[in-house]
N, C-alpha and C. Protein backbone atom coordinates (compact mmCIF):
# COMPACT_ATOMS: atom_id res chain seq x y z
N UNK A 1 -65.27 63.25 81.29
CA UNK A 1 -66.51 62.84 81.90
C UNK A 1 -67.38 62.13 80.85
N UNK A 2 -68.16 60.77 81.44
CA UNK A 2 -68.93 60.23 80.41
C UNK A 2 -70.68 61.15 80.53
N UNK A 3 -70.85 61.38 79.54
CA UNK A 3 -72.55 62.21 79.42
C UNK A 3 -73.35 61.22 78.69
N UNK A 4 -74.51 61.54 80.02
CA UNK A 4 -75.73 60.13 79.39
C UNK A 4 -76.46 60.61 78.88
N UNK A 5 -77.41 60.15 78.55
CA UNK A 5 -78.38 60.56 77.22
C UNK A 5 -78.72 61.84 77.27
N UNK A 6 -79.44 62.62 78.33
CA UNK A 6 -79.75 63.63 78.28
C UNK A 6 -79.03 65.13 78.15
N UNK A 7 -77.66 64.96 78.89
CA UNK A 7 -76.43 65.61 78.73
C UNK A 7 -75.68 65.96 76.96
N UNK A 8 -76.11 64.61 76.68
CA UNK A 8 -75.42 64.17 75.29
C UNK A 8 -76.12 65.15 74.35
N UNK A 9 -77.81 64.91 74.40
CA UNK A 9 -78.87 66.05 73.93
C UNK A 9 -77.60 67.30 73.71
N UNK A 10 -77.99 68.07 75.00
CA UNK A 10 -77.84 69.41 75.36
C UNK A 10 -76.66 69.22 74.65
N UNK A 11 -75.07 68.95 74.70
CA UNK A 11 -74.13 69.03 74.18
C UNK A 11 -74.27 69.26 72.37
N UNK A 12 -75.38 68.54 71.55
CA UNK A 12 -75.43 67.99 70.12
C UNK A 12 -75.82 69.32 70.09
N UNK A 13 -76.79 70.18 70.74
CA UNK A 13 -77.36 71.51 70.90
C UNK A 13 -76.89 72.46 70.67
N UNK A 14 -75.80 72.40 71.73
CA UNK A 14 -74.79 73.53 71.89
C UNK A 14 -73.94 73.32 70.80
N UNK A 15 -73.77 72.71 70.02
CA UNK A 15 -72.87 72.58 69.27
C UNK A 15 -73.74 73.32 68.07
N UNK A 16 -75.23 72.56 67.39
CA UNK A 16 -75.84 73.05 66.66
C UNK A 16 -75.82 74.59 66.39
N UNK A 17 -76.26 75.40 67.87
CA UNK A 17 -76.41 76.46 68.29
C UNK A 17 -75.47 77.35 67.72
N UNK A 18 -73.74 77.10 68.58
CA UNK A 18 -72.67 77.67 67.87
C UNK A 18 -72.38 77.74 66.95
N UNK A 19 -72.57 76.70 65.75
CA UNK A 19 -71.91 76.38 64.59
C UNK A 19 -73.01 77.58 63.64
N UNK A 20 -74.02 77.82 64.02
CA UNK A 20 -75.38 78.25 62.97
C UNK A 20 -74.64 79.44 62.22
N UNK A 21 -73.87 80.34 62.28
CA UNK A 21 -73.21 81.31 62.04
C UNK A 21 -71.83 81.03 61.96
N UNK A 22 -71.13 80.18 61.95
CA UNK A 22 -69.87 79.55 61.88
C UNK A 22 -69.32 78.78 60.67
N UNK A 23 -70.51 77.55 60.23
CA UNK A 23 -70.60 76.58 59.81
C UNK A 23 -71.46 76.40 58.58
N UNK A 24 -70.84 75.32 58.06
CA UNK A 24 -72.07 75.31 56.96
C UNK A 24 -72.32 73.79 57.16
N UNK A 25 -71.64 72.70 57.49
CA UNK A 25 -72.28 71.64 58.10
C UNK A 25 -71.70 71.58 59.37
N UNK A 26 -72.19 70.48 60.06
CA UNK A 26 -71.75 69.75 61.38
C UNK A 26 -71.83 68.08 61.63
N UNK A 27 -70.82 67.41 61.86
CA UNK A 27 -70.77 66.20 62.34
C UNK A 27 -70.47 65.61 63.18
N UNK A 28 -71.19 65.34 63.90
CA UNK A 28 -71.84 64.64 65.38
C UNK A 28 -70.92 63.53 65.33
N UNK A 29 -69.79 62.88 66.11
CA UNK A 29 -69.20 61.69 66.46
C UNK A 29 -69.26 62.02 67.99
N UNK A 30 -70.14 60.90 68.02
CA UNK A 30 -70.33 60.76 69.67
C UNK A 30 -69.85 59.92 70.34
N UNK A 31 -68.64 59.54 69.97
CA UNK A 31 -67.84 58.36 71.14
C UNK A 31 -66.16 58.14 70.09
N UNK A 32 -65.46 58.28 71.62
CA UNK A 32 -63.95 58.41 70.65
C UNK A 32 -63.62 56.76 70.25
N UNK A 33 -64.53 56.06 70.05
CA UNK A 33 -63.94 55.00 69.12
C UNK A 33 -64.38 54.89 67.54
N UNK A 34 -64.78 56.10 67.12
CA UNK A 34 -65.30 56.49 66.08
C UNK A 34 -63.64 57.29 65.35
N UNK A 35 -63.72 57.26 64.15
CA UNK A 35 -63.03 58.24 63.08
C UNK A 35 -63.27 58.03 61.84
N UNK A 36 -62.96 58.93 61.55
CA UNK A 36 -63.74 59.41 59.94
C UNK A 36 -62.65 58.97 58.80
N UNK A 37 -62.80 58.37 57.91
CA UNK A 37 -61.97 58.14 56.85
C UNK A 37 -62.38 58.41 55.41
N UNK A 38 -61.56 59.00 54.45
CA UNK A 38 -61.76 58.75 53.15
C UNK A 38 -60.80 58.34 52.68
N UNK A 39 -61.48 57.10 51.51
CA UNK A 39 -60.55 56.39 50.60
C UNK A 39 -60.09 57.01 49.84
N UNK A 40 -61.28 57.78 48.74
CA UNK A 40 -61.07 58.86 48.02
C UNK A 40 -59.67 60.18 48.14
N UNK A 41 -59.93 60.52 49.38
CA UNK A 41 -58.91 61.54 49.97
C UNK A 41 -58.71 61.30 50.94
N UNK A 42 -57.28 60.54 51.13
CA UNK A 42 -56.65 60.23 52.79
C UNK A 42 -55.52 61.52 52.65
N UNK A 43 -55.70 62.14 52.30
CA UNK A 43 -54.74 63.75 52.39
C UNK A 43 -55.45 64.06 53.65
N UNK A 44 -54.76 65.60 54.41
CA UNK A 44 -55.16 65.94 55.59
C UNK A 44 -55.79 66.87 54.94
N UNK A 45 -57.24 66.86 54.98
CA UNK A 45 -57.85 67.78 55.23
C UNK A 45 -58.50 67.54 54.13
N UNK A 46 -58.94 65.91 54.10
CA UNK A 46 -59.71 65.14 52.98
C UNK A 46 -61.08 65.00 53.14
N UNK A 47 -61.46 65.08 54.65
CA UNK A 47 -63.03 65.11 54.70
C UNK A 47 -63.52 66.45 54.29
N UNK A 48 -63.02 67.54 54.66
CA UNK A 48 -63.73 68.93 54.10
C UNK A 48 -63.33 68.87 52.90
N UNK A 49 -62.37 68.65 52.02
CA UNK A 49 -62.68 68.53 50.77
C UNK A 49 -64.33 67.22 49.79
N UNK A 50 -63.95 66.18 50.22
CA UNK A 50 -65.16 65.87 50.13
C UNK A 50 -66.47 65.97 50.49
N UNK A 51 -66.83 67.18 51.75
CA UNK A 51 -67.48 67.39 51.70
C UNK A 51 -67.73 68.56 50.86
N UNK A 52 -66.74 69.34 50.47
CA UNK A 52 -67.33 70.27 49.28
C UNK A 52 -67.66 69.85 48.29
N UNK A 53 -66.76 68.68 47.84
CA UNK A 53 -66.99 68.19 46.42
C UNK A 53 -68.98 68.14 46.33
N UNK A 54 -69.23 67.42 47.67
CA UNK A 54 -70.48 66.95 47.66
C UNK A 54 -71.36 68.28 47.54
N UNK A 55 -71.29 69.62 48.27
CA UNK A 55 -72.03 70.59 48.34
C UNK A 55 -72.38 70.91 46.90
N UNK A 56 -71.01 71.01 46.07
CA UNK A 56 -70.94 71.53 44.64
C UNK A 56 -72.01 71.07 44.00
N UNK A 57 -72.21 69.51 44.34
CA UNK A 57 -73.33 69.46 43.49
C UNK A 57 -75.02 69.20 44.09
N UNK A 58 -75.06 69.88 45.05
CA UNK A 58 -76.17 70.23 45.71
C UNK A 58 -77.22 71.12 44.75
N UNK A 59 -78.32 70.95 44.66
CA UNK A 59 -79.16 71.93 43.99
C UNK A 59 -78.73 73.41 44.70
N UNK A 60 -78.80 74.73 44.19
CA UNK A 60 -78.64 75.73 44.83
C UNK A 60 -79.88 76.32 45.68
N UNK A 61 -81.13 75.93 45.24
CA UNK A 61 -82.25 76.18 45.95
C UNK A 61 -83.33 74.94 47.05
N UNK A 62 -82.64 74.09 46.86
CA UNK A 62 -82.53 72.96 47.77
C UNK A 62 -82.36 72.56 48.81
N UNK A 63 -82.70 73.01 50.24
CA UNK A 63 -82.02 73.03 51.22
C UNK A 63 -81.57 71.36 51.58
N UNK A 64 -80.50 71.16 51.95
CA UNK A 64 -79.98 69.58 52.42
C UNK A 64 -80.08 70.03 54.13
N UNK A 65 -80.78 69.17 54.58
CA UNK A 65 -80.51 69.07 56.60
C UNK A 65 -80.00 68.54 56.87
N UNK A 66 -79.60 67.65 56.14
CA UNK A 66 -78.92 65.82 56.83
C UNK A 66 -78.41 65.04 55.30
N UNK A 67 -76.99 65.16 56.15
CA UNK A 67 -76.25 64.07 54.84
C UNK A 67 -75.80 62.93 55.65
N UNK A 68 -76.21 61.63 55.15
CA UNK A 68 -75.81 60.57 56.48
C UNK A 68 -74.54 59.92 55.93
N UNK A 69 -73.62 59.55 56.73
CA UNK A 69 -72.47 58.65 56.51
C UNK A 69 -72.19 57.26 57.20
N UNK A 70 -72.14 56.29 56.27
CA UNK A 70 -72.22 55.09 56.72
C UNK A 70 -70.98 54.63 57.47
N UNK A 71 -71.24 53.57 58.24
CA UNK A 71 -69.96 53.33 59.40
C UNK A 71 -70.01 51.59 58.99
N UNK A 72 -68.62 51.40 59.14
CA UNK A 72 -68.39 49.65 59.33
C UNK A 72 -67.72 49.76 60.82
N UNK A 73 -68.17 48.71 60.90
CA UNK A 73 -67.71 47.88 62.69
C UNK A 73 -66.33 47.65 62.56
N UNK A 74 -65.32 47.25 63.01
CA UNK A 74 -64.02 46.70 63.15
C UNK A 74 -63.89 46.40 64.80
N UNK A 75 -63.09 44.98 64.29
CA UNK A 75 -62.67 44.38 65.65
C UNK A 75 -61.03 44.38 65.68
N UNK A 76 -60.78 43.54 66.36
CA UNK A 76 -59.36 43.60 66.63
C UNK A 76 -58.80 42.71 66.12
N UNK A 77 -57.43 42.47 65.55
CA UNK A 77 -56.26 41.53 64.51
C UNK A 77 -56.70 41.66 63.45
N UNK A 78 -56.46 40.77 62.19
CA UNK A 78 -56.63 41.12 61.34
C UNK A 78 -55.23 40.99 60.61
N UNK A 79 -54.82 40.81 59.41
CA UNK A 79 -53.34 40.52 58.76
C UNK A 79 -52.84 42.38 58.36
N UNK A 80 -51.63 42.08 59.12
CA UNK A 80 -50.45 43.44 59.46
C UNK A 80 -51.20 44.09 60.52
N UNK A 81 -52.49 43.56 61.06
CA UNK A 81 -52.45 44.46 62.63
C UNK A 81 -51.57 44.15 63.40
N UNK A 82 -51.44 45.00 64.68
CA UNK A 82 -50.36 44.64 65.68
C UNK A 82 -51.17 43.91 66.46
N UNK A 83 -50.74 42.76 66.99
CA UNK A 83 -51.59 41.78 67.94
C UNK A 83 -50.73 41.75 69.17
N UNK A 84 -49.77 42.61 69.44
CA UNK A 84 -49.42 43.12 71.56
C UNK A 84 -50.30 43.92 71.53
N UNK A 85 -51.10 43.38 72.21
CA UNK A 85 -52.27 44.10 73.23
C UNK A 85 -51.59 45.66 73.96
N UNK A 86 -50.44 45.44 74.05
CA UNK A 86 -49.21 46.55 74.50
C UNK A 86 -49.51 47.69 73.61
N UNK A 87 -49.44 47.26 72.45
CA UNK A 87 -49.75 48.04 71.31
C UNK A 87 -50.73 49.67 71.33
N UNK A 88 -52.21 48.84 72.31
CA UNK A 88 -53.08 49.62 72.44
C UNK A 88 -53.11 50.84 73.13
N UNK A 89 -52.60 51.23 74.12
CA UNK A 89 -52.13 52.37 74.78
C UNK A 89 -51.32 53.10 74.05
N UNK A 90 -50.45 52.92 73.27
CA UNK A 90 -50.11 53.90 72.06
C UNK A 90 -50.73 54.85 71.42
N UNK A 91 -50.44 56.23 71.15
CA UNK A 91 -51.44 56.86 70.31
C UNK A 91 -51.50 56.40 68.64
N UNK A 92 -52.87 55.74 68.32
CA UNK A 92 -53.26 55.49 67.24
C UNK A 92 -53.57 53.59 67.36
N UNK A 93 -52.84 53.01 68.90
CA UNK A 93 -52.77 51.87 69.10
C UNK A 93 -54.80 51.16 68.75
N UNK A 94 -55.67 52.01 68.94
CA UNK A 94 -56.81 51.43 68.51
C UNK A 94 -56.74 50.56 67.14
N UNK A 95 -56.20 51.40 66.16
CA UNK A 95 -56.46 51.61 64.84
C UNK A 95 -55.29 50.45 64.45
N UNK A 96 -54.17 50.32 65.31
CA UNK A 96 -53.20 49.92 64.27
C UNK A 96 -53.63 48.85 64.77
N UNK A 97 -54.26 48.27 65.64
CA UNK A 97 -54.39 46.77 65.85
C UNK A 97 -56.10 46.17 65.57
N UNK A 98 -56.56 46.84 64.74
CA UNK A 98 -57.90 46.62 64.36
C UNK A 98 -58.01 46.74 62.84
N UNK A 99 -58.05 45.33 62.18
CA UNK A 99 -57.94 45.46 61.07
C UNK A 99 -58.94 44.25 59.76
N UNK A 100 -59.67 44.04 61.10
CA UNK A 100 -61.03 43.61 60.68
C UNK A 100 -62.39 43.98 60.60
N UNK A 101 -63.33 44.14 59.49
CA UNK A 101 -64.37 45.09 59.84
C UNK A 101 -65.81 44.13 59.51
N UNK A 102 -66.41 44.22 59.69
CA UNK A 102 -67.96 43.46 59.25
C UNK A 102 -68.80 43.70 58.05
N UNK A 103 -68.99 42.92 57.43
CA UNK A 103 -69.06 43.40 55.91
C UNK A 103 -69.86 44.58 55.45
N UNK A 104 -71.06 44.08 56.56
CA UNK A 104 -72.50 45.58 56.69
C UNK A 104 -71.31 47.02 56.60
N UNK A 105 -72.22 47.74 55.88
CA UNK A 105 -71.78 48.77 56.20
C UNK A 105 -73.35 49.77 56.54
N UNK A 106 -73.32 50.69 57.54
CA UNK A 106 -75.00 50.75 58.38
C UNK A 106 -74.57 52.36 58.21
N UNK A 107 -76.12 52.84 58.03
CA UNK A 107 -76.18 54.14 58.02
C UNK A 107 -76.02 54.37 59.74
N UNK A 108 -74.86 55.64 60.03
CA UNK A 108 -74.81 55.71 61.42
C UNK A 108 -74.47 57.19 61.90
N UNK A 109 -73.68 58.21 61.01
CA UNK A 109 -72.91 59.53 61.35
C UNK A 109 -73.96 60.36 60.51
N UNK A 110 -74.50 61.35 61.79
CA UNK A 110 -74.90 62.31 60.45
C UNK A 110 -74.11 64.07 60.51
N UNK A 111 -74.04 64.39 59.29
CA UNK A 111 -73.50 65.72 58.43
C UNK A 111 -74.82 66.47 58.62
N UNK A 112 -74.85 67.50 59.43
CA UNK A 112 -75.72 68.54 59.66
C UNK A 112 -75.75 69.74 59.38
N UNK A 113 -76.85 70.62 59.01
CA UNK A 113 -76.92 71.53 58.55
C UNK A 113 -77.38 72.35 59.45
N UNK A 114 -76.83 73.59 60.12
CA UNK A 114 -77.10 73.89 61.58
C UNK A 114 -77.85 74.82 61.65
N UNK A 115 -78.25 75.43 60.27
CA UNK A 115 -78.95 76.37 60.07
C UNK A 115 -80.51 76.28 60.05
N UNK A 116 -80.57 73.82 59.80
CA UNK A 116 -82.13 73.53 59.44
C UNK A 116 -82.60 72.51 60.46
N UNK A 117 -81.44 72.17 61.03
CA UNK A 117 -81.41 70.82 62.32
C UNK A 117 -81.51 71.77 63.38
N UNK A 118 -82.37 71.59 64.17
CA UNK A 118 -82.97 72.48 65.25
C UNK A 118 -82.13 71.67 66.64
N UNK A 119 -82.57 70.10 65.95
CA UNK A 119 -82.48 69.33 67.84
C UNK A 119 -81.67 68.07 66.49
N UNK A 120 -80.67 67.47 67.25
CA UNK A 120 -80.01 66.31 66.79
C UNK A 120 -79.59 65.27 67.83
N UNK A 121 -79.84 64.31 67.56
CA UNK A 121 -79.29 62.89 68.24
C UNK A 121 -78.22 62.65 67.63
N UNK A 122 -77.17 61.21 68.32
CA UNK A 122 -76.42 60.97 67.58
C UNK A 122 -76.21 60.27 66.37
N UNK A 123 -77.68 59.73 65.89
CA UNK A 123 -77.10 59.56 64.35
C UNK A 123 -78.38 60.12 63.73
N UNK A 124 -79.14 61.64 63.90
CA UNK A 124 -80.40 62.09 62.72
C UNK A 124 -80.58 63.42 63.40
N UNK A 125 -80.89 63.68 62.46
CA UNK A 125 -81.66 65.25 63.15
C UNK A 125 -83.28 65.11 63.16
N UNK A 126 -83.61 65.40 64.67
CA UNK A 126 -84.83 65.23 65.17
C UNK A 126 -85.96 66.40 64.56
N UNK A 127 -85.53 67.66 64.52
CA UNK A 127 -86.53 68.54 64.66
C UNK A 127 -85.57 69.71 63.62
N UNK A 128 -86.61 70.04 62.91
CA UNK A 128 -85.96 71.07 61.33
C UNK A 128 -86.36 72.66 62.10
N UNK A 129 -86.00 73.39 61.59
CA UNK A 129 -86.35 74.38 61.61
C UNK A 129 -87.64 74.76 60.73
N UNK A 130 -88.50 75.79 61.29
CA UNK A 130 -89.62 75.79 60.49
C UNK A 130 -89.67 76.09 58.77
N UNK A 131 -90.06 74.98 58.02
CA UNK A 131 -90.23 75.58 56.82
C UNK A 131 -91.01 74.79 56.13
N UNK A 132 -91.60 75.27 54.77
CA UNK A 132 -93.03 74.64 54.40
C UNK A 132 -92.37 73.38 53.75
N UNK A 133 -91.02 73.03 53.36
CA UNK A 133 -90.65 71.69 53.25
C UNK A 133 -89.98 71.28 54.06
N UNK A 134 -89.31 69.78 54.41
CA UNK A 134 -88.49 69.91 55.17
C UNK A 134 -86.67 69.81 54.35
N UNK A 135 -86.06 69.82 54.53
CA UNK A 135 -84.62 69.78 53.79
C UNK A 135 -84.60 68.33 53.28
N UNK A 136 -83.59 68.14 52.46
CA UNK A 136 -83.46 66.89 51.64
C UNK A 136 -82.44 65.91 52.15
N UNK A 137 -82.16 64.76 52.40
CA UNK A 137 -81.39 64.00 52.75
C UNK A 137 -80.50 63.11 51.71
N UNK A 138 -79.11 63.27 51.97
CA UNK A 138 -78.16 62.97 50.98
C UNK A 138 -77.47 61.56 51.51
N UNK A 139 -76.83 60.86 51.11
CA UNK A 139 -76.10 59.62 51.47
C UNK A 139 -74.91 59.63 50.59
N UNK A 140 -73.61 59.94 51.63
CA UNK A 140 -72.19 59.76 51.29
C UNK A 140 -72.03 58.58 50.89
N UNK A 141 -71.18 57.98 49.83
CA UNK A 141 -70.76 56.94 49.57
C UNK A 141 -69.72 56.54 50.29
N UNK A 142 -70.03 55.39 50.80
CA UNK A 142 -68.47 54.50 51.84
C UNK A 142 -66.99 54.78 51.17
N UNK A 143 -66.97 54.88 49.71
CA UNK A 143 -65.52 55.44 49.49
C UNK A 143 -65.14 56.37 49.35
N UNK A 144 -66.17 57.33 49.86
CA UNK A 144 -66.07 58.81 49.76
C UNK A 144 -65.63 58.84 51.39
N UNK A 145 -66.42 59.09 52.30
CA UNK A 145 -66.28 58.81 53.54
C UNK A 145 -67.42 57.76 54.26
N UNK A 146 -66.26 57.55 55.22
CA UNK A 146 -67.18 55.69 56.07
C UNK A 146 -66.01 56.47 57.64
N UNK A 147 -67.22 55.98 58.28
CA UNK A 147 -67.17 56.12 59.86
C UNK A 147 -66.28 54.84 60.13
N UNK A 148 -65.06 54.70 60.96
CA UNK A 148 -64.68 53.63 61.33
C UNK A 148 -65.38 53.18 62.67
N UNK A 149 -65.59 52.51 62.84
CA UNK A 149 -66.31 52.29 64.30
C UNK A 149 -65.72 51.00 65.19
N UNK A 150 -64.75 51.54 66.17
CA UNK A 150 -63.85 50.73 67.02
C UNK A 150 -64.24 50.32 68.14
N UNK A 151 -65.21 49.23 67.75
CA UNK A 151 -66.39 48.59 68.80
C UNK A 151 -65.72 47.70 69.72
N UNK A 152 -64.40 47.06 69.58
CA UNK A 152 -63.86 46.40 70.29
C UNK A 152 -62.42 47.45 71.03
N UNK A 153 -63.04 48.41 71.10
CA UNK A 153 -61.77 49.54 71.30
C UNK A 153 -61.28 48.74 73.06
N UNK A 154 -62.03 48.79 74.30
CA UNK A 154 -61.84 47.98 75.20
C UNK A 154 -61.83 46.77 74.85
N UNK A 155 -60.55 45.95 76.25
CA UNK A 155 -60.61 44.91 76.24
C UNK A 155 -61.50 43.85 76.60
N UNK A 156 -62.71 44.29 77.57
CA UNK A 156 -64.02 44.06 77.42
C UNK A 156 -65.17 43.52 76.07
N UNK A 157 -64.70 44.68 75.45
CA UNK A 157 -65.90 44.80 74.14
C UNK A 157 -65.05 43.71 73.18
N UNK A 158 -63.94 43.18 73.50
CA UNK A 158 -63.39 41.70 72.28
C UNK A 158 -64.43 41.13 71.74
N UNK A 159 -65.17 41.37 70.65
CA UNK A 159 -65.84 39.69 70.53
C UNK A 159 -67.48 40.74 70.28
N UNK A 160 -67.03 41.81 70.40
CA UNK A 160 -68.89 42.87 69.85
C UNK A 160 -69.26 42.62 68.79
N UNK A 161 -67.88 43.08 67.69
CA UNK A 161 -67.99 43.02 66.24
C UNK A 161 -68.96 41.93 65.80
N UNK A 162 -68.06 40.64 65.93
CA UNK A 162 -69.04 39.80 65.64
C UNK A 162 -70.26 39.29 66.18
N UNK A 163 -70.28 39.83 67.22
CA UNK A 163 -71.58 39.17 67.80
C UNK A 163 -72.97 40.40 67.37
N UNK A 164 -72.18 41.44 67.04
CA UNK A 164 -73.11 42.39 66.26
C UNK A 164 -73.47 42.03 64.86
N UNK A 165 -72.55 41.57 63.97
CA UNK A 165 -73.10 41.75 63.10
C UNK A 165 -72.61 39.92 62.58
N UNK A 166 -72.07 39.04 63.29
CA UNK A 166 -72.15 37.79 62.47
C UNK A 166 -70.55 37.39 62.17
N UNK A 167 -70.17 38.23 60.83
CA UNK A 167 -69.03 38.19 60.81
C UNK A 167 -68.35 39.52 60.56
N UNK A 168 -67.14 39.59 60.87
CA UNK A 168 -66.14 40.28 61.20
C UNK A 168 -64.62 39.99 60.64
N UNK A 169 -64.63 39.80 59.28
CA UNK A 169 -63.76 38.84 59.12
C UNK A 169 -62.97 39.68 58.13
N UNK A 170 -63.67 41.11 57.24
CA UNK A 170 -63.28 41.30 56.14
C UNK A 170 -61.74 42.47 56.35
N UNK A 171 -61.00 41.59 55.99
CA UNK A 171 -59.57 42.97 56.03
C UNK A 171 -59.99 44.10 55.59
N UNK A 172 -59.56 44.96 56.16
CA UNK A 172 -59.50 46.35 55.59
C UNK A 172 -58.11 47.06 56.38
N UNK A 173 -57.63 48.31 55.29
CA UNK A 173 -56.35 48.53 55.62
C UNK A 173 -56.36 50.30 55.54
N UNK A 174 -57.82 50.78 55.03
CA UNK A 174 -57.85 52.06 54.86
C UNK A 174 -57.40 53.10 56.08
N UNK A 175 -57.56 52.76 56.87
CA UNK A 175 -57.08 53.70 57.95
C UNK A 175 -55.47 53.53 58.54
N UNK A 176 -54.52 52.65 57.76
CA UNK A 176 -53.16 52.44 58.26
C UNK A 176 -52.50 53.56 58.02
N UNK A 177 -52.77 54.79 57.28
CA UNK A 177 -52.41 55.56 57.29
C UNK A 177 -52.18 56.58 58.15
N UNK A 178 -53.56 56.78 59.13
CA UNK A 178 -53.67 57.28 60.58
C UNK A 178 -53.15 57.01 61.65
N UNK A 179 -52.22 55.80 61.72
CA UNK A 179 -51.17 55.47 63.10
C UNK A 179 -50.62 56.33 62.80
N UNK A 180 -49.16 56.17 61.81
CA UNK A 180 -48.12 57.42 61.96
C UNK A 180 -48.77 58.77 62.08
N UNK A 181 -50.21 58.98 61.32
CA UNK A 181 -50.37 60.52 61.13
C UNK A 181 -50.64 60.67 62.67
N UNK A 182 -51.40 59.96 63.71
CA UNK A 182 -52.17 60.25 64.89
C UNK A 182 -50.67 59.97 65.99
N UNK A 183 -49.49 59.09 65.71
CA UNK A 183 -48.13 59.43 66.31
C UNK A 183 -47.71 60.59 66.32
N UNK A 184 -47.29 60.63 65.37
CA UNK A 184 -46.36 61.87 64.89
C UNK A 184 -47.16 63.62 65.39
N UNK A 185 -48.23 63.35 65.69
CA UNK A 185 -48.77 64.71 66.61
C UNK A 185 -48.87 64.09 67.91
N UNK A 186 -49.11 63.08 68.60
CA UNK A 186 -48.70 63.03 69.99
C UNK A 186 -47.24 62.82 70.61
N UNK A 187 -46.55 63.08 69.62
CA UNK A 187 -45.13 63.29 70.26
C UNK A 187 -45.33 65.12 71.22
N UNK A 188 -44.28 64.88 72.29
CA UNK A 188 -44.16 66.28 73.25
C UNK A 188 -43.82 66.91 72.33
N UNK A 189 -43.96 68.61 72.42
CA UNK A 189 -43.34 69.21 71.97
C UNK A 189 -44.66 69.94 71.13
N UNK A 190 -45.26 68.80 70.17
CA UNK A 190 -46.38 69.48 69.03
C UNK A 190 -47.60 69.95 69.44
């Protein structure tokens, strides 16, 4: 089911809510043409490592609410994408045939702290929990982790990238690693 704005709220909520005793951050991706990559660590289970790396060096008396992670756009082709449109219905077919991104890279994903983010949208936390400061805001570096953002994921949306941001031209290859990994678990059986 698609959830419109207000739905979307309540969902970022419930999530906040659950995680407060669960969690020590939370990250909000609100639309499956989004995925998370690190250059740094394309191992499985490379974003929670970088996000510890990052905690480690958090002040200890410091509260952080919001660590933001920047996203680049990507469109579709690109040199060694797959250009059969066939392609796309495949699991991972977004990714393997999108291999152009827009040079911007835009603050867009945020890393939440569920214990100080009361109310969250999809890219900030609106409302802190009460305290006489408010928490501190951190910024991931793009080669640490960068949001992929698969704006031309429909065959519709061809032609967003650039009309969002100009050009759309710059190869990137960091996520070729995620076809086989995002295959190889949608085979039956796993």
């Amino acid at each position: 089911a698609v959830l419109g704005p207000a739905e979307e709220t309540w969902a970022y909520a419930h999530c906040l809510t659950t995680h407060r005793a669960l969690s020590r951050f939370v990250m909000l991706l609100h639309a499956p043409d989004e995925y998370v990559v690190s250059q740094r660590r394309p191992e499985e289970r490379g974003l929670l490592k970088v996000l510890l790396d990052y905690q480690r060096g958090m002040l200890p008396d410091e509260p952080v609410s919001l660590v933001r992670v920047s996203a680049s756009s990507f469109a579709r082709g690109g040199p060694g994408g797959a250009d059969d449109t066939r392609d796309l219905s495949a699991r991972g077919g977004v990714v393997a045939t999108s291999r152009l991104r827009g040079e911007l890279r835009y603050l867009h994903t945020p890393v939440l702290d569920p214990t100080s983010c009361i109310s969250a949208g999809p890219h900030t936390c609106y409302s802190e929990a009460e305290s006489e400061f408010p928490g501190l805001v951190l910024e991931i570096e793009p080669e640490d982790l960068v949001v992929h953002h698969y704006v031309e994921m429909l065959a519709r949306n061809v032609g967003r990238c650039k009309s969002q941001h100009k050009w759309c031209d710059t190869p990137d290859f960091t996520a070729s690693h995620l076809v086989r990994w995002l295959r190889e678990r949608g085979q039956p059986g796993m």
